[in-house]
Protein backbone atom coordinates (compact mmCIF):
# COMPACT_ATOMS: atom_id res chain seq x y z
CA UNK A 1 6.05 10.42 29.29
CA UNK A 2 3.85 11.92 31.56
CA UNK A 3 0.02 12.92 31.44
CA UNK A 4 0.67 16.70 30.12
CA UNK A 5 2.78 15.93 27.81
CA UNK A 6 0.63 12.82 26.41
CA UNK A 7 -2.01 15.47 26.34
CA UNK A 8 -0.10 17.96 24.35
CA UNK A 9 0.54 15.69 21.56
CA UNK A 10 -2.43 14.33 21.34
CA UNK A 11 -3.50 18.04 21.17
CA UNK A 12 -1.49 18.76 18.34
CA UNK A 13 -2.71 15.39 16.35
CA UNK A 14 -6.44 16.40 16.66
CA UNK A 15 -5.75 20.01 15.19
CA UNK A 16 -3.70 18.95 12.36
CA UNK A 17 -6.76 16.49 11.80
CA UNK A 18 -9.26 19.30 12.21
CA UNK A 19 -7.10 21.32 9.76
CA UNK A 20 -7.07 18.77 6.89
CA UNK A 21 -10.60 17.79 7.02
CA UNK A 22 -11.14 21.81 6.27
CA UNK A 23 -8.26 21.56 3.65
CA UNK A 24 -10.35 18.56 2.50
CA UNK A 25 -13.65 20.44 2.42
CA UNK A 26 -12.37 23.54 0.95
CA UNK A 27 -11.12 20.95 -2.04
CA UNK A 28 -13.99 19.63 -2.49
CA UNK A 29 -16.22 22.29 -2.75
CA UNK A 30 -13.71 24.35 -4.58
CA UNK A 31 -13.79 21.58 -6.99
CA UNK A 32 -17.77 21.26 -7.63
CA UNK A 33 -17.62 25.21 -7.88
CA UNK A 34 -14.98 24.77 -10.92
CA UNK A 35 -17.09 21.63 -12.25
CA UNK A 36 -20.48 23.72 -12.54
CA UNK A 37 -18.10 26.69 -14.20
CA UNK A 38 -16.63 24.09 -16.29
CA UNK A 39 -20.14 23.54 -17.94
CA UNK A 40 -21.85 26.84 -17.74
CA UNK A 41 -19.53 28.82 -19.03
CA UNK A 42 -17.49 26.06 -21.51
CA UNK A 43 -14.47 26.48 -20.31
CA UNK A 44 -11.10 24.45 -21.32
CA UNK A 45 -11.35 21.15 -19.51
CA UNK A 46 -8.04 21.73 -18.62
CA UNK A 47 -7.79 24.41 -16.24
CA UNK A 48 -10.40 22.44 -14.01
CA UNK A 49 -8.23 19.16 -13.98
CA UNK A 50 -5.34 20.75 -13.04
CA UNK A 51 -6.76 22.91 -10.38
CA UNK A 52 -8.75 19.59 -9.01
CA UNK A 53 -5.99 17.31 -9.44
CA UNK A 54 -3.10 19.43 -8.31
CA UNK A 55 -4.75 20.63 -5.19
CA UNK A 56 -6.33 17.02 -4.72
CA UNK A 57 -2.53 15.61 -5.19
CA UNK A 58 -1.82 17.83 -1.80
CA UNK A 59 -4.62 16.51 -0.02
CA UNK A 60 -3.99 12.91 -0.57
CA UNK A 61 -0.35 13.71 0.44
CA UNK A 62 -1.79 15.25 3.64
CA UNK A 63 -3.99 12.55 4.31
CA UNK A 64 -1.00 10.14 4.23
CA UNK A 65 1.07 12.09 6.81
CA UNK A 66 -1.64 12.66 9.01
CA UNK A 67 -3.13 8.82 8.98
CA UNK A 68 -0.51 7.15 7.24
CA UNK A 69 -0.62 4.55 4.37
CA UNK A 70 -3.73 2.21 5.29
CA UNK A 71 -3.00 -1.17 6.49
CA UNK A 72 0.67 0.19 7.80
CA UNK A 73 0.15 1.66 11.61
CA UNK A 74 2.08 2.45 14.40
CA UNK A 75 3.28 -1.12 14.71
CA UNK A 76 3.64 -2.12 11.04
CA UNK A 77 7.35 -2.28 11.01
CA UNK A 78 7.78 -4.19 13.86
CA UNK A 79 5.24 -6.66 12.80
CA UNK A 80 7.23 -6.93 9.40
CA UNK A 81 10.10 -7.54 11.35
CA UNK A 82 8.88 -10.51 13.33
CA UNK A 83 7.30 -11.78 10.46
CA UNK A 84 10.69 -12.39 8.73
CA UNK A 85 12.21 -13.59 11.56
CA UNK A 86 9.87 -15.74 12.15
CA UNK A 87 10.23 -16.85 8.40
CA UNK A 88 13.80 -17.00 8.83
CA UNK A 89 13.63 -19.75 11.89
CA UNK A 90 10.97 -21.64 10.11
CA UNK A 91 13.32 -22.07 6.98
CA UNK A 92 16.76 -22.30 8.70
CA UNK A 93 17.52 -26.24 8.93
CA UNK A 94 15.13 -26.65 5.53
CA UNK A 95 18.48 -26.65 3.06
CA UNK A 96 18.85 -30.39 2.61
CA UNK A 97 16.15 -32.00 1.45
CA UNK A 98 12.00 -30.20 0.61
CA UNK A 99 9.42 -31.67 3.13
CA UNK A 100 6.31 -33.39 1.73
CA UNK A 101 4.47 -29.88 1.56
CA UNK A 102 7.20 -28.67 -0.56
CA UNK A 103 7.43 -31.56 -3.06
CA UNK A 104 5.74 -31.50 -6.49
CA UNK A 105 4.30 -34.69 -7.40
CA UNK A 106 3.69 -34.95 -11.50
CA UNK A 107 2.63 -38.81 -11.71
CA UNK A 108 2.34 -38.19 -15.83
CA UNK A 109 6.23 -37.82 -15.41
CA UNK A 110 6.59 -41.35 -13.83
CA UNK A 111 4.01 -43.10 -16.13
CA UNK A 112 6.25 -41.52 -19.19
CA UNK A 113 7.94 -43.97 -21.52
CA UNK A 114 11.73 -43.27 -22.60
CA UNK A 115 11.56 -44.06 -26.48
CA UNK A 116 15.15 -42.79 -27.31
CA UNK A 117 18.61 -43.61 -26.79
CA UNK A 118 21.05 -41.37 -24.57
CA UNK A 119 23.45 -41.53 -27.29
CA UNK A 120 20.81 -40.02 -29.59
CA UNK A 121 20.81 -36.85 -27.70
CA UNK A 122 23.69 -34.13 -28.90
């Protein structure tokens, strides 16, 4: 990829930005206008929540294209990816028998008495 056309997308990413922190401004104030209205002039609650939350629906939506869910980046699905194949290795010969770290050790259960007869059980 070459210089001009790293600079054109990276062009394009900082203007959609610019454009939803606007969108995210004009929500918010939009939504403080509707807030003070609310309470001056008593209007039904729910016209404002469905304005705010309808409009602030779209914005989180936007948000979420533009910067993506937080803690997955570029690279999350690749990481994933390694991650379970890493798992996968780790785990591959483990079928036969648990290792030490994988063994529950109840010494109550060995200290137990057997007070009853197999036959006893149905």
């Amino acid at each position: 990829m070459s210089e001009e056309e790293k600079y054109r997308i990276a062009q394009r990413k900082v203007a959609r930005t610019k454009k939803f922190y606007k969108h995210l401004s004009a929500w918010m104030f939009t939504s403080i206008f509707l807030m003070i209205l609310f309470f001056v002039l008593r209007m039904p609650p729910w016209i404002t929540l469905v304005v705010v939350a309808g409009w602030g629906i779209g914005v989180a939506s936007e948000a979420v294209e533009i910067f993506g869910f937080p803690g997955m980046g570029e690279n999350w699905e690749e990481r994933k990816i390694r991650e379970e194949l890493d798992r996968m290795n780790r785990h591959e010969g483990h079928h036969e028998e648990p290792s030490d770290e994988q063994t529950l050790d109840l010494p109550e259960l060995r200290k137990a008495e057997k007070k009853w007869n197999d036959s006893d059980i149905v």
